[in-house]
PDB file of N, CA and C in Angstrom:
ATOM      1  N   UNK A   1       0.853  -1.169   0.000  1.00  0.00           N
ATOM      2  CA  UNK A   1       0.000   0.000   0.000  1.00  0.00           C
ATOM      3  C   UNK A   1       0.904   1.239   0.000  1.00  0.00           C
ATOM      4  N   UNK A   2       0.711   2.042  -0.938  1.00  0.00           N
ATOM      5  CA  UNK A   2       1.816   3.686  -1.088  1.00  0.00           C
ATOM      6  C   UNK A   2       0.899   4.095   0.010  1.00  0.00           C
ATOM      7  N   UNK A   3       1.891   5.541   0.044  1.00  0.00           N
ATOM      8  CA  UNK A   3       1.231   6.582   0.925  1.00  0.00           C
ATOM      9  C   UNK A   3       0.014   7.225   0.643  1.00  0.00           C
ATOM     10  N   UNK A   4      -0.524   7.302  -0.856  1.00  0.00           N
ATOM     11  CA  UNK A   4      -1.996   8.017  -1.162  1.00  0.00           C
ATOM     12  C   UNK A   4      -2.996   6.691  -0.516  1.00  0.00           C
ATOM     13  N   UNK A   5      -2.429   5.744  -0.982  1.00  0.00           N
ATOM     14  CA  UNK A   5      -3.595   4.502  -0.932  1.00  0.00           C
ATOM     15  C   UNK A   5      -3.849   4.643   0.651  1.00  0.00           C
ATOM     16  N   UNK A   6      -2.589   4.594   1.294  1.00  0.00           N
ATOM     17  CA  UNK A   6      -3.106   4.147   2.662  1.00  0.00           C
ATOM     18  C   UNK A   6      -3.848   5.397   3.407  1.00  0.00           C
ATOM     19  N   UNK A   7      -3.756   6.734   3.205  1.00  0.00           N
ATOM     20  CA  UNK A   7      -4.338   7.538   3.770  1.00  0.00           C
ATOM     21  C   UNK A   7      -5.885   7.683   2.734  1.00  0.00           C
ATOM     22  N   UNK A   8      -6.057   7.934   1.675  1.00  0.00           N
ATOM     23  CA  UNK A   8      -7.353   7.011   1.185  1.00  0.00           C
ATOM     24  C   UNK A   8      -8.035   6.638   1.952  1.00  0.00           C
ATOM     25  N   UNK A   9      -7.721   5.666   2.127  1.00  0.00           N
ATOM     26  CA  UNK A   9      -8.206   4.373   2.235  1.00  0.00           C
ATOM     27  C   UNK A   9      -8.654   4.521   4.447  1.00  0.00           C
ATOM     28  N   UNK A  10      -8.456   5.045   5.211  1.00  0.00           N
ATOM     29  CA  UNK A  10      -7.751   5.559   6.045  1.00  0.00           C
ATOM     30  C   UNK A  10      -9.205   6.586   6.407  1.00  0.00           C
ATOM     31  N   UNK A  11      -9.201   7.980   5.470  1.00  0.00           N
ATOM     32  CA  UNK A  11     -10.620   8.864   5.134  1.00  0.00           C
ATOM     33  C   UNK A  11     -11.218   7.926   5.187  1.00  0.00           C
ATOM     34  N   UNK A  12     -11.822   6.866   4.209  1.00  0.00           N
ATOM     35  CA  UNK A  12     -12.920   6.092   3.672  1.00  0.00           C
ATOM     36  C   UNK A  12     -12.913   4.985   5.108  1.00  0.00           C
ATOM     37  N   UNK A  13     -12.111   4.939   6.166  1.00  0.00           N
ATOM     38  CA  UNK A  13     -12.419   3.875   7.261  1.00  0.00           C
ATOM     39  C   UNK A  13     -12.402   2.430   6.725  1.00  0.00           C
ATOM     40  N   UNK A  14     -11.427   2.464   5.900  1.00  0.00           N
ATOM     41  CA  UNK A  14     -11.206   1.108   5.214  1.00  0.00           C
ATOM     42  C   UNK A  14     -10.024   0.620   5.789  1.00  0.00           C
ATOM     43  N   UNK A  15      -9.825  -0.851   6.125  1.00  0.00           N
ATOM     44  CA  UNK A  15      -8.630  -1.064   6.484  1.00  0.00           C
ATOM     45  C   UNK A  15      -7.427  -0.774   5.950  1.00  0.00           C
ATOM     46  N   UNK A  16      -6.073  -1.040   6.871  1.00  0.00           N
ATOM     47  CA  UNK A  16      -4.816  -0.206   6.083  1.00  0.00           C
ATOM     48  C   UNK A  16      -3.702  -0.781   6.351  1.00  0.00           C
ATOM     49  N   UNK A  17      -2.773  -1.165   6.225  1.00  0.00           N
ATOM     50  CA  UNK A  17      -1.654  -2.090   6.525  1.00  0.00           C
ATOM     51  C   UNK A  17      -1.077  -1.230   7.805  1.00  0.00           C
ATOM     52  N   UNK A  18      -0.994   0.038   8.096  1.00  0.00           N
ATOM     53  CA  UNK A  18      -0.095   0.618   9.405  1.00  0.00           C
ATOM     54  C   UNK A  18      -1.182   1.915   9.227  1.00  0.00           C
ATOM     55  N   UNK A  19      -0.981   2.170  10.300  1.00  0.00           N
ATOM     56  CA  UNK A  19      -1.647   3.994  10.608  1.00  0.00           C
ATOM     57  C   UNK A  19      -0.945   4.646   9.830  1.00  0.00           C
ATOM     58  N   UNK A  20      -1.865   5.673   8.737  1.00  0.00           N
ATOM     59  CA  UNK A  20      -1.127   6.831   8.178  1.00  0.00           C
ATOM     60  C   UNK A  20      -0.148   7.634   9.288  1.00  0.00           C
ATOM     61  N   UNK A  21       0.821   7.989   9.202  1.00  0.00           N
ATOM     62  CA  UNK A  21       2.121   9.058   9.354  1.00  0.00           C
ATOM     63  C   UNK A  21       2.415  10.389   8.926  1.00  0.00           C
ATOM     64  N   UNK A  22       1.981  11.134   9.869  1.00  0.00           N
ATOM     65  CA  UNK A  22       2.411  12.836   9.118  1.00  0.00           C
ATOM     66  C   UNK A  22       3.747  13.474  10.060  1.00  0.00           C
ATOM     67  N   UNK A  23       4.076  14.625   9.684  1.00  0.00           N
ATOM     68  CA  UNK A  23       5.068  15.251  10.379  1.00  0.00           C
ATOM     69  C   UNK A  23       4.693  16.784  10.515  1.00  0.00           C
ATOM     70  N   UNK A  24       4.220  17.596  11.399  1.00  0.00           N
ATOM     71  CA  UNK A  24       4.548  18.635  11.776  1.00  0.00           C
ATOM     72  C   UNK A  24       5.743  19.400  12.277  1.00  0.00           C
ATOM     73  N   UNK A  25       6.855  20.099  11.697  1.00  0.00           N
ATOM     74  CA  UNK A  25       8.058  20.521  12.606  1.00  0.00           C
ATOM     75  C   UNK A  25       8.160  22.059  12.057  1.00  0.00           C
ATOM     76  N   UNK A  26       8.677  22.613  13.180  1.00  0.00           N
ATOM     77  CA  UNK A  26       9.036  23.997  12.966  1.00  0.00           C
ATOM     78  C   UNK A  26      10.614  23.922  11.874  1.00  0.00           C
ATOM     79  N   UNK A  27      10.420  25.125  11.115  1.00  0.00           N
ATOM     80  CA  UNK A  27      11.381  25.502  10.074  1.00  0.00           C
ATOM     81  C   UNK A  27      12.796  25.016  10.408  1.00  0.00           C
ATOM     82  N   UNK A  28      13.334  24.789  11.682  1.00  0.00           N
ATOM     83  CA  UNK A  28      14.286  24.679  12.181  1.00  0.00           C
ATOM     84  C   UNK A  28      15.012  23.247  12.081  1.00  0.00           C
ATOM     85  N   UNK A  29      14.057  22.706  12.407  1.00  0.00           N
ATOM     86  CA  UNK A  29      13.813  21.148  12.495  1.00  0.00           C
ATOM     87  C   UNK A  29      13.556  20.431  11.152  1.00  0.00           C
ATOM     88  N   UNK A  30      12.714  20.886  10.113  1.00  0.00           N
ATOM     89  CA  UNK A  30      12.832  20.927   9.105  1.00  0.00           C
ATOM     90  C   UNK A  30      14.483  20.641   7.809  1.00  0.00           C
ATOM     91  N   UNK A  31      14.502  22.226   8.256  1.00  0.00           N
ATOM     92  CA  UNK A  31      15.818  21.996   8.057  1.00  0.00           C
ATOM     93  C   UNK A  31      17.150  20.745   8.327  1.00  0.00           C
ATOM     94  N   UNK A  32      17.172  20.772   9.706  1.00  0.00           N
ATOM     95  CA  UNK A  32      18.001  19.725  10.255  1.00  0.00           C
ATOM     96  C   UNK A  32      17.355  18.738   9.486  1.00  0.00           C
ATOM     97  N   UNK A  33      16.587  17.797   9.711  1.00  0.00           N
ATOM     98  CA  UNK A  33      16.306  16.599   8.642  1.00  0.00           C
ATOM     99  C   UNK A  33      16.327  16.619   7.523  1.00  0.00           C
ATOM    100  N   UNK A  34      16.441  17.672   6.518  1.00  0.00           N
ATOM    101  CA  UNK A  34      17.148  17.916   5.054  1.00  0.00           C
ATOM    102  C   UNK A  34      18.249  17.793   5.146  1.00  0.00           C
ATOM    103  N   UNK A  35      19.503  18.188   5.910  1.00  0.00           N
ATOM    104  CA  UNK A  35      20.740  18.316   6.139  1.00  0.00           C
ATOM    105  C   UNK A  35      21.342  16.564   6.283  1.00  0.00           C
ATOM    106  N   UNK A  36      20.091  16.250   7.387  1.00  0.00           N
ATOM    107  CA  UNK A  36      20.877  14.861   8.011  1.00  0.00           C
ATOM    108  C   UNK A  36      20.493  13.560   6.559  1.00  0.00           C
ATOM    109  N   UNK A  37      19.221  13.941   6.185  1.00  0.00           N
ATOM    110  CA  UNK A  37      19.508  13.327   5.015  1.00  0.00           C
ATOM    111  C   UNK A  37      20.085  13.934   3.447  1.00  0.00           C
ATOM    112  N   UNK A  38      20.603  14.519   3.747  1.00  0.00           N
ATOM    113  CA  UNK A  38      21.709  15.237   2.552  1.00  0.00           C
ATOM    114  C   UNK A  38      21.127  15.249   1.087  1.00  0.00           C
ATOM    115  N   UNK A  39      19.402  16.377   1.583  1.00  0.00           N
ATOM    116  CA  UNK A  39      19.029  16.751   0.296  1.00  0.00           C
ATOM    117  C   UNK A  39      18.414  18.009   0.381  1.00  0.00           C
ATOM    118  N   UNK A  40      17.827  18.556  -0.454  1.00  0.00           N
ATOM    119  CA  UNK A  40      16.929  19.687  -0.543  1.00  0.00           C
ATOM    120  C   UNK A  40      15.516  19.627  -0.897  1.00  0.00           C
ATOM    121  N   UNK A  41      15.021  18.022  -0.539  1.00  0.00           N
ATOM    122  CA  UNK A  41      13.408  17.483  -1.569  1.00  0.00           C
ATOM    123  C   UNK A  41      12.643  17.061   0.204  1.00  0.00           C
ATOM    124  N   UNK A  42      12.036  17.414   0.599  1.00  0.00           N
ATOM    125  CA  UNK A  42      11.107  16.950   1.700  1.00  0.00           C
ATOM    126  C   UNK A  42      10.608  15.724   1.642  1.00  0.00           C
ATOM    127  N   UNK A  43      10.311  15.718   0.286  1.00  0.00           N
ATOM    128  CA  UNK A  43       9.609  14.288   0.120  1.00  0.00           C
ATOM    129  C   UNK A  43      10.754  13.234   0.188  1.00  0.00           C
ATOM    130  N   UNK A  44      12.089  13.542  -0.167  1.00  0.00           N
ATOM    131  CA  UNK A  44      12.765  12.452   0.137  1.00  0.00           C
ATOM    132  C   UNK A  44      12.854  12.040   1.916  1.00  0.00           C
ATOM    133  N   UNK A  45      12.869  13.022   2.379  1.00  0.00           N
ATOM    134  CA  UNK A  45      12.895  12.880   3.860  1.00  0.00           C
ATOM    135  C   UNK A  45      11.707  11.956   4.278  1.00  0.00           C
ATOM    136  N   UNK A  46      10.259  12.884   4.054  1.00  0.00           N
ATOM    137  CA  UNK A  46       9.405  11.455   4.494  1.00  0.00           C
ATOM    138  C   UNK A  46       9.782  10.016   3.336  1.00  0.00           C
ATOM    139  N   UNK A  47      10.469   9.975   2.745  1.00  0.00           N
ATOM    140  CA  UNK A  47      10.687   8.180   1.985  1.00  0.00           C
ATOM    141  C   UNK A  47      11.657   7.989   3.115  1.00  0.00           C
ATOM    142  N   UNK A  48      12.748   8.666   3.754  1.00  0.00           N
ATOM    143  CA  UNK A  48      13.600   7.961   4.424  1.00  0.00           C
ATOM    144  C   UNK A  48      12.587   7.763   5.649  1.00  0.00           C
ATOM    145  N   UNK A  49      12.170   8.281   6.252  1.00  0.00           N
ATOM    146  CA  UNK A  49      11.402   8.333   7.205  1.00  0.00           C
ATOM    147  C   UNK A  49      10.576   7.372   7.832  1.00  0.00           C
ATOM    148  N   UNK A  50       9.999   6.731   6.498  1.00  0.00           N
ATOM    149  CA  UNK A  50       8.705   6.563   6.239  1.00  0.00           C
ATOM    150  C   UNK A  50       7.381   6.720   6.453  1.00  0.00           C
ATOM    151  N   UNK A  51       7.554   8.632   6.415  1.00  0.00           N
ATOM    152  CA  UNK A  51       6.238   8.949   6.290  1.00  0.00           C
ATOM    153  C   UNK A  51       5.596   8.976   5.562  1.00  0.00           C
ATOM    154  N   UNK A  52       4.043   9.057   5.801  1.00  0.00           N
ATOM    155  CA  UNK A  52       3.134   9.402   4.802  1.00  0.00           C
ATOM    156  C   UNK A  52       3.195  10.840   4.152  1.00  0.00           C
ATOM    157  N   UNK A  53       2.879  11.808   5.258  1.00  0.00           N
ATOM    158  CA  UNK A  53       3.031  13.025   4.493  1.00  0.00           C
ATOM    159  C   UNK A  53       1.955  13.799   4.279  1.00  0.00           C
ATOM    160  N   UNK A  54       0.868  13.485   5.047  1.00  0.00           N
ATOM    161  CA  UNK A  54      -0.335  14.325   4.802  1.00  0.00           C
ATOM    162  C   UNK A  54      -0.592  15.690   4.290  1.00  0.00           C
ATOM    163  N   UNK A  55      -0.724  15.934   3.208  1.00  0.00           N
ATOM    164  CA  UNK A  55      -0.096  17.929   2.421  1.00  0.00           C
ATOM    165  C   UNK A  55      -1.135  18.099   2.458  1.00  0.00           C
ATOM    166  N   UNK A  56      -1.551  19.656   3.415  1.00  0.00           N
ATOM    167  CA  UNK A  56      -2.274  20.488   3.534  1.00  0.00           C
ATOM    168  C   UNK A  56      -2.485  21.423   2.639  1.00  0.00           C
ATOM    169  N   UNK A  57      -3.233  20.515   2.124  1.00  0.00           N
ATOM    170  CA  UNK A  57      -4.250  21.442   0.452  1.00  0.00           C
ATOM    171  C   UNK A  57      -5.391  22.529   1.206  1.00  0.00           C
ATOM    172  N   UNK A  58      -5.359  23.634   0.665  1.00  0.00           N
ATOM    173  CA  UNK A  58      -6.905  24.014   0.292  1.00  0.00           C
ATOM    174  C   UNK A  58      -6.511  25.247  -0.808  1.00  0.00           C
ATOM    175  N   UNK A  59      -7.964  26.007  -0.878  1.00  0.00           N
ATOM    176  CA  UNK A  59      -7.905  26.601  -2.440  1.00  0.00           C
ATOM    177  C   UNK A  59      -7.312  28.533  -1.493  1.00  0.00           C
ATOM    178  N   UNK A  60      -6.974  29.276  -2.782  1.00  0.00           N
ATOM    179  CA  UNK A  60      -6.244  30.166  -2.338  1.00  0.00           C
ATOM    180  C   UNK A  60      -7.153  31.355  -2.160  1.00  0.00           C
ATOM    181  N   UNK A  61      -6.766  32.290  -1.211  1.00  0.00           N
ATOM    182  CA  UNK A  61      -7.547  33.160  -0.769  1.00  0.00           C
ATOM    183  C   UNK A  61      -8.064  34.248  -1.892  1.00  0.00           C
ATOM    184  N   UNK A  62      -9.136  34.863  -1.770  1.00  0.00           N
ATOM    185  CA  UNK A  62      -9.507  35.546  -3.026  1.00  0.00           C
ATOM    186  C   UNK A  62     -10.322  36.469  -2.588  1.00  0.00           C
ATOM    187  N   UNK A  63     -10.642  37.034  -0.901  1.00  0.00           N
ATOM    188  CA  UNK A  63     -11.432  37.761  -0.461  1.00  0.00           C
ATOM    189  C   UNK A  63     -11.177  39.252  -0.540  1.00  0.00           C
ATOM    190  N   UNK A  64     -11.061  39.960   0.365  1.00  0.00           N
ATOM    191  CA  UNK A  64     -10.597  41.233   0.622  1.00  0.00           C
ATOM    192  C   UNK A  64      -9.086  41.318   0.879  1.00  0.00           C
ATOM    193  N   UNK A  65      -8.319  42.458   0.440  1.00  0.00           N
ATOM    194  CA  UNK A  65      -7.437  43.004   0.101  1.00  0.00           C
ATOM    195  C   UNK A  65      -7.024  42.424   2.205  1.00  0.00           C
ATOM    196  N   UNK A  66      -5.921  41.606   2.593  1.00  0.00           N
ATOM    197  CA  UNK A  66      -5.780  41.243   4.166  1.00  0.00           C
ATOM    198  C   UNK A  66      -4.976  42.555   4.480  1.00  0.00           C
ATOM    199  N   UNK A  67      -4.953  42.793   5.512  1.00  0.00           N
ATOM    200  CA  UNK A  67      -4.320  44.559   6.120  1.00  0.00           C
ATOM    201  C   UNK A  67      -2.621  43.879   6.470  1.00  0.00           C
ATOM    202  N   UNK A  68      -1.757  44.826   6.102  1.00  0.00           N
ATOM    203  CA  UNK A  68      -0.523  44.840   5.925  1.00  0.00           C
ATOM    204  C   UNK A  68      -0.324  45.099   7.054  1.00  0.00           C
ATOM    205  N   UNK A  69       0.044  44.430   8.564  1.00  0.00           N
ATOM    206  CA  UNK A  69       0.652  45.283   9.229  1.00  0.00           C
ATOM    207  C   UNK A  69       2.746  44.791   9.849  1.00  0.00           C
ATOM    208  N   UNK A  70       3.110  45.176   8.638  1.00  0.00           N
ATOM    209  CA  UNK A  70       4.505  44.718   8.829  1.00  0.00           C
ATOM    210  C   UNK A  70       5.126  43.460   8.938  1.00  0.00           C
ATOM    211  N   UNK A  71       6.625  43.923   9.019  1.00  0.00           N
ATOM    212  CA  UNK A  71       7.157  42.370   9.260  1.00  0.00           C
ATOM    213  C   UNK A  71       6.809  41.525  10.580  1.00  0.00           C
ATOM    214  N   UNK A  72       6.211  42.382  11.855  1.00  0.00           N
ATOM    215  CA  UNK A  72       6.501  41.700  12.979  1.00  0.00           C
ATOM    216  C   UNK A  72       5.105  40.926  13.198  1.00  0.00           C
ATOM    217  N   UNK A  73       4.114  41.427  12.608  1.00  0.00           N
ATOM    218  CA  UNK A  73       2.730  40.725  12.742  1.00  0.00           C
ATOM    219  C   UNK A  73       2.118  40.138  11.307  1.00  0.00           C
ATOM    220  N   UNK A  74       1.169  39.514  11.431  1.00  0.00           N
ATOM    221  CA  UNK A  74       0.573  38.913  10.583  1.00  0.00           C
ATOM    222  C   UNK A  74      -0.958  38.654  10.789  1.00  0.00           C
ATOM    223  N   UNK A  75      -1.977  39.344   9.616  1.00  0.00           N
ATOM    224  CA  UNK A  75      -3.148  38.387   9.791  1.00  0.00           C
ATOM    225  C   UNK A  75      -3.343  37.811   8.383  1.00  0.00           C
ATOM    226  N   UNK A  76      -4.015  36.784   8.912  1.00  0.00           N
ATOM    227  CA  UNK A  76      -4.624  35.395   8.420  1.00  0.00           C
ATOM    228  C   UNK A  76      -6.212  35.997   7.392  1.00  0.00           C
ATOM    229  N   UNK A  77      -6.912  35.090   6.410  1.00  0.00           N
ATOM    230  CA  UNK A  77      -8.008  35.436   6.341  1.00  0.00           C
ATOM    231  C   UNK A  77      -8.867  35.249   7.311  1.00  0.00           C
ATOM    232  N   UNK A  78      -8.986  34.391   8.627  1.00  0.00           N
ATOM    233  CA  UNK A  78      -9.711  34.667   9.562  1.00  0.00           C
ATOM    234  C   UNK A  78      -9.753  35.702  10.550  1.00  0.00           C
ATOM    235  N   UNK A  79      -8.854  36.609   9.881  1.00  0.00           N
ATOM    236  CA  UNK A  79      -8.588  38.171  10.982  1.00  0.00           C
ATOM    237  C   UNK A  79      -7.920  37.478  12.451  1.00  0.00           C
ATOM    238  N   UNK A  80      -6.981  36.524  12.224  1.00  0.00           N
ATOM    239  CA  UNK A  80      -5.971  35.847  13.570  1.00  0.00           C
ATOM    240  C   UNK A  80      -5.353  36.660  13.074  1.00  0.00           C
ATOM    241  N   UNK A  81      -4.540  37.507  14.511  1.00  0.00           N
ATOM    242  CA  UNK A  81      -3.180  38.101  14.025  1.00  0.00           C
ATOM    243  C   UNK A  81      -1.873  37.200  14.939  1.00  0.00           C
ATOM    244  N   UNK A  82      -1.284  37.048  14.128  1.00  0.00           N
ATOM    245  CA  UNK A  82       0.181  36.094  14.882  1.00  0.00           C
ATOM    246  C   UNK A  82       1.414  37.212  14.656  1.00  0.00           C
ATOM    247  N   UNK A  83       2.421  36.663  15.992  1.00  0.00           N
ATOM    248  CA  UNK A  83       4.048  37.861  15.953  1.00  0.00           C
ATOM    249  C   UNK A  83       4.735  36.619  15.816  1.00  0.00           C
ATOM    250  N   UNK A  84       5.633  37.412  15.267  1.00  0.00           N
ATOM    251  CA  UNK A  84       6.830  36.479  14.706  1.00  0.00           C
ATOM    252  C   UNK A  84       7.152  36.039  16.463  1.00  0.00           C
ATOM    253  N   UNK A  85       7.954  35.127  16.206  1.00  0.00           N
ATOM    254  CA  UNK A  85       8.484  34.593  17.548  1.00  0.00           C
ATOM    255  C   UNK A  85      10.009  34.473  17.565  1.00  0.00           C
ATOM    256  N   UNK A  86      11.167  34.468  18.074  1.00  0.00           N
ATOM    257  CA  UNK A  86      12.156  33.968  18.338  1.00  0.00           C
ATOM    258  C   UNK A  86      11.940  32.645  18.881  1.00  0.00           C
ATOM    259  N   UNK A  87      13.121  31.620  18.202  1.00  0.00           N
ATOM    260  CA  UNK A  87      13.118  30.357  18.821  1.00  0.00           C
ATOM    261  C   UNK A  87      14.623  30.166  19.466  1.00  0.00           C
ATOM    262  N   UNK A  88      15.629  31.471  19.455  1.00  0.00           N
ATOM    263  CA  UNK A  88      16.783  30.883  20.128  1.00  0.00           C
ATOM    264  C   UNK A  88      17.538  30.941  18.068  1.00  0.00           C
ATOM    265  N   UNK A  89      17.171  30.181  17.226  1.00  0.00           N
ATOM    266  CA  UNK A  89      18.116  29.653  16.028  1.00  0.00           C
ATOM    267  C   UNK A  89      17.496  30.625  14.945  1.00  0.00           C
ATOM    268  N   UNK A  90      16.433  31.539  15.088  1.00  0.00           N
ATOM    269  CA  UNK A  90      15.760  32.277  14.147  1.00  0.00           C
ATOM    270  C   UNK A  90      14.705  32.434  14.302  1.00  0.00           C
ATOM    271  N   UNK A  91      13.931  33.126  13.481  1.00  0.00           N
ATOM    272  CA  UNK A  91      12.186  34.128  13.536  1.00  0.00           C
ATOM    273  C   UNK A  91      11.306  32.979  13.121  1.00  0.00           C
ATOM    274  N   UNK A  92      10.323  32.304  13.688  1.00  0.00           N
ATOM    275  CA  UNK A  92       9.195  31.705  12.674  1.00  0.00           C
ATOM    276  C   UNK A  92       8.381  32.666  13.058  1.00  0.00           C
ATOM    277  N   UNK A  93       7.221  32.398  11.847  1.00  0.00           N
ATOM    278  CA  UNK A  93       5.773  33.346  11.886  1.00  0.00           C
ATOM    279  C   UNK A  93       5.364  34.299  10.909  1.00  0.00           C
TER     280      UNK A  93
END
């Protein structure tokens, strides 16, 4: 079973040879596992891994013009505003 089939299959509550596998990591961490596997392709990382890889699709925003307020903040189309953060190794956010 590949990784589409088994998460498929997984949605639909159909049996599956192992639990689908995703990875959430901050940019940092990211990084480091590109490095340790000595590439620049993500997807090779989840093959070494063996993750699945669950990619967070949806369609692109097309509403109102979102309000600019600089590098240090950010809003979202749900009007969330997020600040950049320090992690110690660099800025996410």
């Amino acid at each position: 079973m590949n990784r589409f089939e088994r998460v498929m299959a997984a949605i639909d509550r159909q049996p599956v040879d192992r639990f689908p596998a995703d990875i959430w990591c901050v940019q940092e961490v990211r990084d480091r596992l590109l490095d340790h596997c000595g590439t620049d392709d993500w997807m090779h990382v989840l093959d070494a891994l063996d993750i699945d890889g669950i990619i967070n699709l949806r369609p692109p925003y097309i509403g109102p013009a979102l309000p600019d307020l600089g590098e240090e903040y950010k809003c979202d189309e749900w009007g969330f505003v997020t600040r950049r953060q320090c992690h110690g190794t660099g800025f996410r956010g």
